[in-house]
N, C-alpha and C. Protein backbone atom coordinates (compact mmCIF):
# COMPACT_ATOMS: atom_id res chain seq x y z
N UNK A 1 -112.60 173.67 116.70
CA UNK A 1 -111.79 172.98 117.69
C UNK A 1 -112.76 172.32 118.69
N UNK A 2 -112.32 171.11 118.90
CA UNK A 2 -113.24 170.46 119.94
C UNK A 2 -112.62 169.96 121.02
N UNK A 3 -113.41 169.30 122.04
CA UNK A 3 -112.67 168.96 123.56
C UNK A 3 -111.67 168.49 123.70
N UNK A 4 -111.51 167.60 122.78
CA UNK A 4 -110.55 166.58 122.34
C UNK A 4 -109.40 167.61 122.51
N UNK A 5 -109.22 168.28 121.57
CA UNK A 5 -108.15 168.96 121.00
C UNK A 5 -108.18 169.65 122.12
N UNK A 6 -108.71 170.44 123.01
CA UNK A 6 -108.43 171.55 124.06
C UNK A 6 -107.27 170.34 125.17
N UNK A 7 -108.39 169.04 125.56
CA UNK A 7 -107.80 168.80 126.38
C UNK A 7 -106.08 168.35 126.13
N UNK A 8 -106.35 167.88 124.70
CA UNK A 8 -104.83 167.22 124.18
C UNK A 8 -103.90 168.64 124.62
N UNK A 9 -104.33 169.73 123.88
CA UNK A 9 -103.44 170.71 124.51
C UNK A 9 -103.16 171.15 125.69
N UNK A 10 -104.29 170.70 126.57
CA UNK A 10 -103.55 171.30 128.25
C UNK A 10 -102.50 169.91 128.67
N UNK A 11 -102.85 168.87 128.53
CA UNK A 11 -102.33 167.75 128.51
C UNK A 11 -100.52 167.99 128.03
N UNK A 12 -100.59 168.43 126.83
CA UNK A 12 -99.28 168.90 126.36
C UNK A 12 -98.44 170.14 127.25
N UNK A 13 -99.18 170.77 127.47
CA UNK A 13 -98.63 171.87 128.44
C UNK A 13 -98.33 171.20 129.54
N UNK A 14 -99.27 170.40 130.33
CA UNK A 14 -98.82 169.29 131.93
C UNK A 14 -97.37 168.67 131.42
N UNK A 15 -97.63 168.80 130.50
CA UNK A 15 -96.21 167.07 129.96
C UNK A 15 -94.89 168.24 129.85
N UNK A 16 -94.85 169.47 129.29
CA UNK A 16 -93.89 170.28 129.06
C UNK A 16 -93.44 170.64 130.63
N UNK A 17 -94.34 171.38 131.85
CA UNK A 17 -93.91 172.01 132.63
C UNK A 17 -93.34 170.89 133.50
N UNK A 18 -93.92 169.06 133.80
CA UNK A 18 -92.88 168.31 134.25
C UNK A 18 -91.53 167.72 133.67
N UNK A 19 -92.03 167.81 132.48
CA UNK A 19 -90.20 167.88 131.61
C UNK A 19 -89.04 169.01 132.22
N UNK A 20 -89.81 170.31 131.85
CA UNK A 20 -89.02 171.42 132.38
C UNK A 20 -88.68 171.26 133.96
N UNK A 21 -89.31 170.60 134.67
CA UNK A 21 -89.18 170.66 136.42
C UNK A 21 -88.31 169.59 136.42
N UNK A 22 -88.63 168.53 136.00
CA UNK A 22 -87.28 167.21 135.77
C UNK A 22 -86.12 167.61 135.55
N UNK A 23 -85.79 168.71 134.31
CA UNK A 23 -84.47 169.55 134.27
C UNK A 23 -83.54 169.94 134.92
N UNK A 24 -84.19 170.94 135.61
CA UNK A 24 -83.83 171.82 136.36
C UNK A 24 -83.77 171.33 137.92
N UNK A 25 -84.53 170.66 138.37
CA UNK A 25 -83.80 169.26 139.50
C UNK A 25 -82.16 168.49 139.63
N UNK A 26 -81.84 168.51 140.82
CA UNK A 26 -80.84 167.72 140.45
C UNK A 26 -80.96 166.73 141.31
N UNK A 27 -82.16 165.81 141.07
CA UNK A 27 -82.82 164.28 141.10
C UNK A 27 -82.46 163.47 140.46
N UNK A 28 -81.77 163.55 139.30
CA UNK A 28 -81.73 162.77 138.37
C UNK A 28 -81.62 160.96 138.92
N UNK A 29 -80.32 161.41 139.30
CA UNK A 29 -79.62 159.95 140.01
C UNK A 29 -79.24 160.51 141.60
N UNK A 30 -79.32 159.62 142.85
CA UNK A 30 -78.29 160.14 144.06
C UNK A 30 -77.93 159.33 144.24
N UNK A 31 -76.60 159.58 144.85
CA UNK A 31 -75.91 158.39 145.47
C UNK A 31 -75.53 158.79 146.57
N UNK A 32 -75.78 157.71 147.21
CA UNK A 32 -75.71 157.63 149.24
C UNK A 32 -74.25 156.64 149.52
N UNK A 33 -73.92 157.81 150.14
CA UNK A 33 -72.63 157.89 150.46
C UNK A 33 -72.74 157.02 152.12
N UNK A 34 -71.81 156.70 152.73
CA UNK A 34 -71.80 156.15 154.19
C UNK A 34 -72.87 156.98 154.98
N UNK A 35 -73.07 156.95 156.06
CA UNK A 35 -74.21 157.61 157.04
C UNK A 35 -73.60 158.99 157.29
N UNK A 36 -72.30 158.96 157.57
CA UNK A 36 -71.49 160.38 158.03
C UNK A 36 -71.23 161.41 157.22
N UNK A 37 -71.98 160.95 155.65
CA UNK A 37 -72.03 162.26 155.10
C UNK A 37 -73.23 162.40 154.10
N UNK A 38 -73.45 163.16 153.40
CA UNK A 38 -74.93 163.47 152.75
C UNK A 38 -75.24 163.06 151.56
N UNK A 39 -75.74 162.66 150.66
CA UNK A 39 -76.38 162.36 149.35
C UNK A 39 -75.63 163.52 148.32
N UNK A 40 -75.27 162.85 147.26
CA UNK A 40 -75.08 163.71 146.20
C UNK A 40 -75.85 163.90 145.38
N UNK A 41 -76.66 164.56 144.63
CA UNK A 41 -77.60 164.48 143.65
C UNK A 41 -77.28 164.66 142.54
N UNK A 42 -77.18 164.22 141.17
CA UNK A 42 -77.00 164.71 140.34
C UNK A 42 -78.16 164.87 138.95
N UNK A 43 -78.16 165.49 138.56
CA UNK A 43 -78.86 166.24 137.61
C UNK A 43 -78.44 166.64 135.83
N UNK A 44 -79.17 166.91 135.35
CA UNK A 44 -78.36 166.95 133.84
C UNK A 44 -77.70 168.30 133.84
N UNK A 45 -78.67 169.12 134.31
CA UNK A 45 -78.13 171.06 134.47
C UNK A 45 -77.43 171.35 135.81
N UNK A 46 -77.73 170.59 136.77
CA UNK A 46 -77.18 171.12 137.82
C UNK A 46 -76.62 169.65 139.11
N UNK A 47 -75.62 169.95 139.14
CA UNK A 47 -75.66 168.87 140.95
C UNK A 47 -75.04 169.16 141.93
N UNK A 48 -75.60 168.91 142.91
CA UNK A 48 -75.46 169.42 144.29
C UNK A 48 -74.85 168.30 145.24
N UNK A 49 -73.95 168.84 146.55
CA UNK A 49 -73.36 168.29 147.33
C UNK A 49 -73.79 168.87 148.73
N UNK A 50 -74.01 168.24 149.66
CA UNK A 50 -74.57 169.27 151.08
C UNK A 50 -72.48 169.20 151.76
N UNK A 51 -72.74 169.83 152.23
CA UNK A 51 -71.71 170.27 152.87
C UNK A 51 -71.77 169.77 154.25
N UNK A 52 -70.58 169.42 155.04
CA UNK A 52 -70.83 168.93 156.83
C UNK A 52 -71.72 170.47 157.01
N UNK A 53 -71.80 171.58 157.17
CA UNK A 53 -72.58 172.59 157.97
C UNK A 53 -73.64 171.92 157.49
N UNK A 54 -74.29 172.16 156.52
CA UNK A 54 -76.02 171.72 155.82
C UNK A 54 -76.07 172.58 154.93
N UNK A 55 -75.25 173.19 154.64
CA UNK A 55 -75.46 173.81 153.04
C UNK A 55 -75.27 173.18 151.85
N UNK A 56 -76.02 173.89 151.13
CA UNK A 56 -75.87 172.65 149.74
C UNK A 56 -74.77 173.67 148.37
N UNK A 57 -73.90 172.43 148.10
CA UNK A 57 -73.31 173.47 147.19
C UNK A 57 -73.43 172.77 145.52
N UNK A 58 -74.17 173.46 144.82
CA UNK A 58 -74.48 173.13 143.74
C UNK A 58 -73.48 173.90 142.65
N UNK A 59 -73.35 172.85 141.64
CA UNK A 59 -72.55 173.55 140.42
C UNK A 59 -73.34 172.87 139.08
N UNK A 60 -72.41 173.56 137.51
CA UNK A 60 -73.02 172.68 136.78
C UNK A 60 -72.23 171.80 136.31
N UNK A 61 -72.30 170.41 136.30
CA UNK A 61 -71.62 169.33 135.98
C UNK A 61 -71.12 169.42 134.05
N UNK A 62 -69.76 168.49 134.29
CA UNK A 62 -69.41 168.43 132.66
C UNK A 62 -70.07 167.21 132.39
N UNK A 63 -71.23 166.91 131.18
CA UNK A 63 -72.01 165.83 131.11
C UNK A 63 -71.10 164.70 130.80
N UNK A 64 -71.28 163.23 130.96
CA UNK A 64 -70.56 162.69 129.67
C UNK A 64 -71.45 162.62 128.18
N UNK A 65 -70.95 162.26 127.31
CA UNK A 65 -71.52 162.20 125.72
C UNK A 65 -73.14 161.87 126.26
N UNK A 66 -73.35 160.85 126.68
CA UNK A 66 -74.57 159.73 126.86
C UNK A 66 -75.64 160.90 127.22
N UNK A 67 -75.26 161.15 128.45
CA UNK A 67 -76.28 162.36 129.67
C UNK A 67 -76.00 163.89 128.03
N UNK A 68 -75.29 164.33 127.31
CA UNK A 68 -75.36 165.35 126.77
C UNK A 68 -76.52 165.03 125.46
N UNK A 69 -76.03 163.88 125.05
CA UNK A 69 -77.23 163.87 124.19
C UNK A 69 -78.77 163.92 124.82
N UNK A 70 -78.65 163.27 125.77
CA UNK A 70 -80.11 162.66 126.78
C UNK A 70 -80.44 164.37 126.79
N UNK A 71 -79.77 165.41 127.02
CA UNK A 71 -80.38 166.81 127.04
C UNK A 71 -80.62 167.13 126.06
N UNK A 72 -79.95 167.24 124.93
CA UNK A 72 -80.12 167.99 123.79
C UNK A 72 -81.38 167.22 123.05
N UNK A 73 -81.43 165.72 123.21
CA UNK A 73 -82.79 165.32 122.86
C UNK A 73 -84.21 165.71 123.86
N UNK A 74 -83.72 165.63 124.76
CA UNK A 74 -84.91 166.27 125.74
C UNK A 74 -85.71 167.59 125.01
N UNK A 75 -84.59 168.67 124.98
CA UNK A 75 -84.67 170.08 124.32
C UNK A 75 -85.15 170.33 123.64
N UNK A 76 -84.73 169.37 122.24
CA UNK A 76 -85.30 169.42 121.01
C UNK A 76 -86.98 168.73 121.00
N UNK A 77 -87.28 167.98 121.82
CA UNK A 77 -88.45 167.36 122.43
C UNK A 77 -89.20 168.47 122.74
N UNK A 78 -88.85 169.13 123.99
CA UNK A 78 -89.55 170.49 124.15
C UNK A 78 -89.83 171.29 123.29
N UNK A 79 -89.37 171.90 122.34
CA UNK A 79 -89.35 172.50 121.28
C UNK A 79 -90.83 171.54 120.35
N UNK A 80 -90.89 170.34 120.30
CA UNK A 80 -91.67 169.86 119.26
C UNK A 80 -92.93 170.10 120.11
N UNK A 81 -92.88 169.92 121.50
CA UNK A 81 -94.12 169.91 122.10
C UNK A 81 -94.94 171.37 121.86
N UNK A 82 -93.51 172.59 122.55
CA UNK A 82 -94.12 173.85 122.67
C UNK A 82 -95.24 173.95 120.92
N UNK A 83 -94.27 173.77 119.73
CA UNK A 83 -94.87 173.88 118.26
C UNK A 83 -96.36 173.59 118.33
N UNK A 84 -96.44 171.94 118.66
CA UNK A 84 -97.66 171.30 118.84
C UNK A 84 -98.69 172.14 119.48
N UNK A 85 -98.74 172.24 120.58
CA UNK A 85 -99.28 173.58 121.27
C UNK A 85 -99.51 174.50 120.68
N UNK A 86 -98.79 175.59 119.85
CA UNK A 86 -98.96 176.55 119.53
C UNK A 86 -99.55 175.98 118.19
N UNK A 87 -99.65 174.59 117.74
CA UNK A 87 -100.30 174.43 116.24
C UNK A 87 -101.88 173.96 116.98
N UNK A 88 -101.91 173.65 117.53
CA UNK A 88 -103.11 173.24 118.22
C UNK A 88 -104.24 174.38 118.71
N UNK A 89 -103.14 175.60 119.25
CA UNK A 89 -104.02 176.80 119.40
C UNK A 89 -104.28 177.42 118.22
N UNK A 90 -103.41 177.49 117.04
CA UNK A 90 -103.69 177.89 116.25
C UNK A 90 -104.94 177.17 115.10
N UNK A 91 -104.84 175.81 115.31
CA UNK A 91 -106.12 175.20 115.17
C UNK A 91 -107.15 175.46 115.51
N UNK A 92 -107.61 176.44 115.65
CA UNK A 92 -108.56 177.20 116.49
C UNK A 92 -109.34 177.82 115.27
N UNK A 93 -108.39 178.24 114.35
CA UNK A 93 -109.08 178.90 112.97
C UNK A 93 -108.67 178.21 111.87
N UNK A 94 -107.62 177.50 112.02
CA UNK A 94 -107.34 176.55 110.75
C UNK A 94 -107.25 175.26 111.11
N UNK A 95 -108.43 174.59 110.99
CA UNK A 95 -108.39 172.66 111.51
C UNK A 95 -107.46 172.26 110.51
N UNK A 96 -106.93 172.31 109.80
CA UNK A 96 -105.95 171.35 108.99
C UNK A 96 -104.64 171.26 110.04
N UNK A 97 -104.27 172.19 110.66
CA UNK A 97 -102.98 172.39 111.28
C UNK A 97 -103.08 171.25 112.51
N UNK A 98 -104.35 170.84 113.39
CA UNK A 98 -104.16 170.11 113.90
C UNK A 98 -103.14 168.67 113.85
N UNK A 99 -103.25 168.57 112.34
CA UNK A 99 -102.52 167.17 111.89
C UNK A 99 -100.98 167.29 112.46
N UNK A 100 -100.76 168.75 111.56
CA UNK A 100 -99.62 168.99 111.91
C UNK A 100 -99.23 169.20 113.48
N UNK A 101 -99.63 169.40 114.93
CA UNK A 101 -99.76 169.23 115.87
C UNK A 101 -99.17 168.01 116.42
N UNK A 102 -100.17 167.06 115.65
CA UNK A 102 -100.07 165.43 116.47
C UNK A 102 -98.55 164.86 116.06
N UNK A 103 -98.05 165.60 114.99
CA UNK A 103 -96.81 164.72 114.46
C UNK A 103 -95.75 165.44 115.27
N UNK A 104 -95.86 166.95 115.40
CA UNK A 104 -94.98 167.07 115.86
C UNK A 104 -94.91 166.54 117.25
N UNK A 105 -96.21 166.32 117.98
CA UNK A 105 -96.30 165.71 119.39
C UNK A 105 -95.52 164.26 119.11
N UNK A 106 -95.75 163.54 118.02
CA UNK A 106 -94.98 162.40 117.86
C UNK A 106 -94.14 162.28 117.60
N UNK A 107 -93.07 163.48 117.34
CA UNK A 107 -91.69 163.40 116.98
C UNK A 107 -91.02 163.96 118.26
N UNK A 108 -91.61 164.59 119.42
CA UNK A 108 -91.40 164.73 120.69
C UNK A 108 -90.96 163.76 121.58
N UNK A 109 -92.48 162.77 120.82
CA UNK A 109 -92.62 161.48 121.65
C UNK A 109 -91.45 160.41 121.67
N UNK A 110 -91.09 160.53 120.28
CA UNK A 110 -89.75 159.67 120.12
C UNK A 110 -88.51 160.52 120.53
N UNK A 111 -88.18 161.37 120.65
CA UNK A 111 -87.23 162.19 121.19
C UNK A 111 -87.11 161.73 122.61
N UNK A 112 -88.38 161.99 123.40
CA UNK A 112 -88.52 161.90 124.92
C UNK A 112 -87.71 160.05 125.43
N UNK A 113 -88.46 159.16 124.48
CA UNK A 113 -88.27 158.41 124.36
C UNK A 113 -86.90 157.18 124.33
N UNK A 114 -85.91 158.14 123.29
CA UNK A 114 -85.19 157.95 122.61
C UNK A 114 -83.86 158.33 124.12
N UNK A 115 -84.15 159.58 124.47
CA UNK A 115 -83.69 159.93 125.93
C UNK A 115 -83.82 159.44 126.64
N UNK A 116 -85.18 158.70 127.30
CA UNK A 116 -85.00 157.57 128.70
C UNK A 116 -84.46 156.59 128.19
N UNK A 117 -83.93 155.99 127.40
CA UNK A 117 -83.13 154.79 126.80
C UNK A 117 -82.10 155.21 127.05
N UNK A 118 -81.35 156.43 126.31
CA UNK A 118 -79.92 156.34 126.73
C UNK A 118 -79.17 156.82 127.86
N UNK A 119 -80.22 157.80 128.33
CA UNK A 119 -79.83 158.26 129.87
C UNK A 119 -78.92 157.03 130.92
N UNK A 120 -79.41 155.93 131.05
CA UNK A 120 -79.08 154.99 131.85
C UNK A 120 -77.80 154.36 131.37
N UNK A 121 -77.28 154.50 129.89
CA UNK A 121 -76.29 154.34 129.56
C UNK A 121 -75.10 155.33 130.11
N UNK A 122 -75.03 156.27 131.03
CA UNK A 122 -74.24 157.52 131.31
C UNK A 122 -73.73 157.01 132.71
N UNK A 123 -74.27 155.65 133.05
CA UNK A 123 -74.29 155.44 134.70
C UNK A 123 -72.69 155.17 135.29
N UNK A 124 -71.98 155.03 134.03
CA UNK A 124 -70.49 154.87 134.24
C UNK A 124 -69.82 155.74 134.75
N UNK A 125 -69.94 156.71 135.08
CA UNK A 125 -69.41 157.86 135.20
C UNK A 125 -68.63 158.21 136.83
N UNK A 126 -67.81 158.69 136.69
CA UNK A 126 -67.06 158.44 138.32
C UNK A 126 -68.24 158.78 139.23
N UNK A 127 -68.76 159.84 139.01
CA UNK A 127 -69.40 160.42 140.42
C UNK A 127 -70.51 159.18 140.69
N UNK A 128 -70.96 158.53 139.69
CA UNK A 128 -71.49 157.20 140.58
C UNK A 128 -71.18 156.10 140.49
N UNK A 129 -69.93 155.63 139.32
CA UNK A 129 -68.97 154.35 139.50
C UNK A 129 -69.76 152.71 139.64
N UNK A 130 -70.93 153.25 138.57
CA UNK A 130 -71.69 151.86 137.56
C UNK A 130 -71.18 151.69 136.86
N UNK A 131 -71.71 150.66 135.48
CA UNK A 131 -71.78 150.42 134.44
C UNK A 131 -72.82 150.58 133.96
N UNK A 132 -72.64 150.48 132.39
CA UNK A 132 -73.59 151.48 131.62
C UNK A 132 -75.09 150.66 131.73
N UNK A 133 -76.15 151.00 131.99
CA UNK A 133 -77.60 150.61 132.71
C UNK A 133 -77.63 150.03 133.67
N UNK A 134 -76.69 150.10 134.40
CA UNK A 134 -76.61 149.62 136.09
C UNK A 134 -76.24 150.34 136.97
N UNK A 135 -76.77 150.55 137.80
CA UNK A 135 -76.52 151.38 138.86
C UNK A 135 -75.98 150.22 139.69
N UNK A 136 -74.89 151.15 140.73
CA UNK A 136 -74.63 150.32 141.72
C UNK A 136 -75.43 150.35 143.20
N UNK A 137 -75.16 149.62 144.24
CA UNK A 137 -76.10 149.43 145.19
C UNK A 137 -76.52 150.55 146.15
N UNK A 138 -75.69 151.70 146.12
CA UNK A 138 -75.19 153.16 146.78
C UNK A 138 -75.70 153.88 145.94
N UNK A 139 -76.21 153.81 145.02
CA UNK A 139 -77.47 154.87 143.71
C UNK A 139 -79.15 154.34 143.60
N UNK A 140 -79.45 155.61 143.12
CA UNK A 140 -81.03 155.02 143.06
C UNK A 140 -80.87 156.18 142.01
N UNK A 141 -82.62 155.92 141.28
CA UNK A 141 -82.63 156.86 140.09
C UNK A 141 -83.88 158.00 141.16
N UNK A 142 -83.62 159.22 140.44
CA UNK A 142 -84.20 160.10 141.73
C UNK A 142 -85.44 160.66 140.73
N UNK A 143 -86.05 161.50 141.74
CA UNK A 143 -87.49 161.64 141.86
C UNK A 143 -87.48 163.01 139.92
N UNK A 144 -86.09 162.96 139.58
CA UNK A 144 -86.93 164.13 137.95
C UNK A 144 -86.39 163.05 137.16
N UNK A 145 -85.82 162.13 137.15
CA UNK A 145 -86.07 161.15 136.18
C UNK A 145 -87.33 160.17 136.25
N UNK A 146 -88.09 160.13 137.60
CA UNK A 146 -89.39 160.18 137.34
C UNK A 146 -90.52 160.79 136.76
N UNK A 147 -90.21 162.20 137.21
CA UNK A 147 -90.92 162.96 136.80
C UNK A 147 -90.99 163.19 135.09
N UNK A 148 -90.37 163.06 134.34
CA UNK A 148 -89.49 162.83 132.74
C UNK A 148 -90.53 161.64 132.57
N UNK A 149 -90.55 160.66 133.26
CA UNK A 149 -91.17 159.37 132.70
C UNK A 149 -92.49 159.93 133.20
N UNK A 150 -93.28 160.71 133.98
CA UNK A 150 -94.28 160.73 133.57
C UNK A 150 -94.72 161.83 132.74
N UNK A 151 -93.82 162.92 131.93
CA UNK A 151 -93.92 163.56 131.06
C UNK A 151 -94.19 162.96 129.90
N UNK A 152 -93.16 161.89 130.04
CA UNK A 152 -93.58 161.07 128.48
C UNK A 152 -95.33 160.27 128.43
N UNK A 153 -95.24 160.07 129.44
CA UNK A 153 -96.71 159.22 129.79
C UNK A 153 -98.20 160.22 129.25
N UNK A 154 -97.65 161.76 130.02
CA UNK A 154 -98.88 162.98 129.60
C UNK A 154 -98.84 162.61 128.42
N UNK A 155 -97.74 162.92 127.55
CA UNK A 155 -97.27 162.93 126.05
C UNK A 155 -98.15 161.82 125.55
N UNK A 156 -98.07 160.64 125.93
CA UNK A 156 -98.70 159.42 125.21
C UNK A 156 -99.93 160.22 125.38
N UNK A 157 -100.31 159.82 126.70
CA UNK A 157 -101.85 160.32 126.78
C UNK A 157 -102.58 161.49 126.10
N UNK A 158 -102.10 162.44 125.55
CA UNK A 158 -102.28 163.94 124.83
C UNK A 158 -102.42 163.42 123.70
N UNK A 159 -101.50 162.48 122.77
CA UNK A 159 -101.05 162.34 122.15
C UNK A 159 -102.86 161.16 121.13
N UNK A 160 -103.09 160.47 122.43
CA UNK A 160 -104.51 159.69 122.10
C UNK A 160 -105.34 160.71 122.15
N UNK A 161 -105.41 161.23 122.95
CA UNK A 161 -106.49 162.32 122.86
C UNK A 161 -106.65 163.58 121.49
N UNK A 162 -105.70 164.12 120.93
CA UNK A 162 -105.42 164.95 119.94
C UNK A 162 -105.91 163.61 118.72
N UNK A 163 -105.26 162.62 118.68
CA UNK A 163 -105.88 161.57 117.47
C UNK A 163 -106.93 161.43 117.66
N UNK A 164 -107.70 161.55 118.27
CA UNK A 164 -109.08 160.54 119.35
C UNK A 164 -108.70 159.11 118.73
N UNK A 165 -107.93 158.38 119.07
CA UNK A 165 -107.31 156.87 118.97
C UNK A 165 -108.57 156.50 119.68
N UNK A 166 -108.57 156.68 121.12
CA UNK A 166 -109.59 156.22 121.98
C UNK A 166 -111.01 156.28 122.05
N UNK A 167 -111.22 157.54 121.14
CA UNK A 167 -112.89 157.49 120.87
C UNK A 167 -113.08 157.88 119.17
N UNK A 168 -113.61 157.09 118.61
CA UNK A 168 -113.34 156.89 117.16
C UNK A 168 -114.86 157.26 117.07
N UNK A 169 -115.75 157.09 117.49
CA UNK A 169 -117.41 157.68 117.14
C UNK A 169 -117.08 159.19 117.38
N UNK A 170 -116.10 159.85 117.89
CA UNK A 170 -116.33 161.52 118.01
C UNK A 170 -115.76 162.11 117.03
């Protein structure tokens, strides 16, 4: 096993634990309501409402189709990454398995992928009252659907590094 491969694997682990933190956020989308009352956040697992006191009352939302797939592909994404990882460590005594690593990192990749595409299709939905890849002027996309896009980004980047795409003399 060489650097390459170590770093591709911590790389993969960075890309999993901001996937998992994107989740479990309920950043996804907010929408700002008039001044006299608070931001709603919503999230794929969870969304929250502040209350006039300042408490926040969070529940878990019924997805529509769009946002349910956008999870279950996420999931199944995670799952290809954790594999990769664990084929990568296990590459440690058997270099052939590495191969197997990079694909599954690339079948992640299109998963992850495949999810920020349709996510934005879900924007119809009462609680923020778009159309499907438009938000209206009272929404913004929030800080774990960023975080998701730069999961996918580690992913690319891991993803050169485990090939060495980028350094072909090593």
């Amino acid at each position: 096993m060489d650097k390459f491969t170590i770093i591709a694997g911590l790389i993969f682990i960075g890309a999993m634990v901001l996937c998992m933190t994107s989740l479990v956020q309920p950043d996804w989308v907010t929408v700002e309501y008039l001044p006299t009352r608070s931001p709603r956040r919503l999230g794929l697992l969870i969304q929250c409402d502040q209350l006039g006191t300042g408490t926040e009352l969070c529940n878990t939302p019924s997805l529509s189709p769009e946002w349910l797939l956008t999870l279950i592909l996420i999931l199944l994404g995670l799952c290809n990454l954790l594999a990769s990882v664990i084929l990568l460590g296990l590459a440690f005594w058997r270099e052939n398995l590495a191969s197997y690593a990079r694909w599954a990192a690339f079948f992640a990749l299109i998963l992850f992928c495949a999810s920020a595409v349709i996510f934005p299709s879900g924007f119809y939905i009462n609680e923020i009252g778009g159309a499907s890849f438009k938000l209206p002027g009272n929404c913004k996309v929030g800080s774990s659907y960023m975080l998701f896009i730069l999961a996918i980004l580690c992913t690319i980047i891991a993803e050169l590094f485990a090939g060495r795409v980028c350094f072909p003399m090593c």
